[in-house]
Protein backbone atom coordinates (compact mmCIF):
# COMPACT_ATOMS: atom_id res chain seq x y z
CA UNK A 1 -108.83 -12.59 -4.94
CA UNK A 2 -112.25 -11.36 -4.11
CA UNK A 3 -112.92 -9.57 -0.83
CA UNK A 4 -116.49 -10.25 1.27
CA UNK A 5 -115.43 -6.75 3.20
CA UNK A 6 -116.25 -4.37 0.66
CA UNK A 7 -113.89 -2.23 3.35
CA UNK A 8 -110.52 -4.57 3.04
CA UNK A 9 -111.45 -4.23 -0.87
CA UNK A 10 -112.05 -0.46 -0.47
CA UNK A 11 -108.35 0.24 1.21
CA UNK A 12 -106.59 -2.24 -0.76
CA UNK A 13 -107.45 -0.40 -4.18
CA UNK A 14 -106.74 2.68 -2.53
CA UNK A 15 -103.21 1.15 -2.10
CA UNK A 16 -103.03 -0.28 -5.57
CA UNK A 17 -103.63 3.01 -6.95
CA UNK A 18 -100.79 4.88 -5.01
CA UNK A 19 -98.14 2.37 -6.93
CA UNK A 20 -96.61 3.02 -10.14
CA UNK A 21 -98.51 0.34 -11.55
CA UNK A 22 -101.63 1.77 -10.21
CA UNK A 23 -101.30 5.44 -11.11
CA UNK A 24 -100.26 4.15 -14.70
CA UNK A 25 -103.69 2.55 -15.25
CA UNK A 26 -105.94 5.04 -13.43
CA UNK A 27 -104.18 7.82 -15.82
CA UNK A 28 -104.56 5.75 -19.03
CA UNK A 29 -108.22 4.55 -18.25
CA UNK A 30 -108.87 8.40 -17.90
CA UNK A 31 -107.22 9.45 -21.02
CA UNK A 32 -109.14 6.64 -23.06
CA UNK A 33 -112.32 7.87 -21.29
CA UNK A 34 -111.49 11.25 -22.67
CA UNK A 35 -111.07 9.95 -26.08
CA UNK A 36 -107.34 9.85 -26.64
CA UNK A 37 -106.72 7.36 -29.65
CA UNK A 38 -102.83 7.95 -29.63
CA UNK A 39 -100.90 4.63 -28.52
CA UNK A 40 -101.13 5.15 -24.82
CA UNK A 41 -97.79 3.38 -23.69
CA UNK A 42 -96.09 5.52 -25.97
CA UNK A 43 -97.74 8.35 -24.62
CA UNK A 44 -97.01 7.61 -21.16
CA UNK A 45 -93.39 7.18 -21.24
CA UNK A 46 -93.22 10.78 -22.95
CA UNK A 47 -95.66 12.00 -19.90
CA UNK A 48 -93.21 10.36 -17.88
CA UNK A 49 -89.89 11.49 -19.12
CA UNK A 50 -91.11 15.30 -19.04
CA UNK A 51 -90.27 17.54 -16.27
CA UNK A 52 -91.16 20.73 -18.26
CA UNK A 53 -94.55 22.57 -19.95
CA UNK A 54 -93.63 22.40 -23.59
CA UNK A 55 -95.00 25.91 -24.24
CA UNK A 56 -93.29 27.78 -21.54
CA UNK A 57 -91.41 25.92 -19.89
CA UNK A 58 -92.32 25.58 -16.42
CA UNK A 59 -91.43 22.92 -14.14
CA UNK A 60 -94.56 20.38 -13.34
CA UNK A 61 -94.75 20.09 -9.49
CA UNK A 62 -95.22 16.98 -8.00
CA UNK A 63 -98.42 17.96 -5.95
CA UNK A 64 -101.81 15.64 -6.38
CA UNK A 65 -103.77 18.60 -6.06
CA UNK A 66 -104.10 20.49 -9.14
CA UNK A 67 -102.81 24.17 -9.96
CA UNK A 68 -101.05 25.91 -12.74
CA UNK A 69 -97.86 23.73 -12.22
CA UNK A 70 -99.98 20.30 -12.86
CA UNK A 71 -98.74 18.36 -16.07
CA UNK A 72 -101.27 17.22 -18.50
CA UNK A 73 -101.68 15.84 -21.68
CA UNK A 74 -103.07 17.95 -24.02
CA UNK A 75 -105.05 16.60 -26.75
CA UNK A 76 -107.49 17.19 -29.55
CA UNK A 77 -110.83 16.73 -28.96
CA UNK A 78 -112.35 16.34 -31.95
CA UNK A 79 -109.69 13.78 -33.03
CA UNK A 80 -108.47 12.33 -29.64
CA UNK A 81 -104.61 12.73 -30.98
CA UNK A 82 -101.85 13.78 -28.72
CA UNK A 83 -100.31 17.22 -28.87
CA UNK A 84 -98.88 17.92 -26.42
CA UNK A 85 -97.71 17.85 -22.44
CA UNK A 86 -98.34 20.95 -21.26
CA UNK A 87 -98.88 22.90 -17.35
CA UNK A 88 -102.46 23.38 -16.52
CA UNK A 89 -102.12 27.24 -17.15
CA UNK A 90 -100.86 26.55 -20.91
CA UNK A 91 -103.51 23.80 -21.50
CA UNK A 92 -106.38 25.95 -20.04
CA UNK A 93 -105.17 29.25 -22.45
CA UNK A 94 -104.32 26.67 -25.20
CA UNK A 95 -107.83 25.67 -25.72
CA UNK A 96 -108.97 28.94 -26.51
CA UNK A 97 -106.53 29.53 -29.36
CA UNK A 98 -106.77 25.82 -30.74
């Protein structure tokens, strides 16, 4: 339904993207724009299912501002294929070795 507030539609994708269904969309459009090529569903139910950096181990926290804890997906660049799911402190130190 289209809004003539550009306000009401303003705060009601705000709310859209704070549910599950939101946050899964946001976080696929970004890793397309990014140039993952992997199958993305299948991607995000592994992002999903992991509580722990696959390099050492650290628990992801749960905060939406980012810090060493963060999970991401880890990917190649020149390729776009999944690696990995990694804290932000192994992805950042991963790129310099990969």
């Amino acid at each position: 339904m289209p809004y003539k507030d550009k306000e009401k539609q303003l705060e009601a994708m705000k709310k859209w993207c704070r549910t599950d269904a939101g946050q899964k969309s946001v976080i696929k459009a970004n890793w397309k724009r990014i140039g993952l090529k992997s199958n993305l569903d299948e991607i995000w139910e592994i992002y999903q299912e992991e509580k722990n950096c696959w390099i050492c181990g650290v628990e992801f926290t749960k905060n939406k501002k980012r810090n060493k804890q963060t999970k991401v997906m880890d990917h190649d660049h020149k390729t776009g294929e999944f690696r990995m799911i990694l804290c932000n402190s192994c992805n950042v130190s991963e790129r310099n070795v990969l």
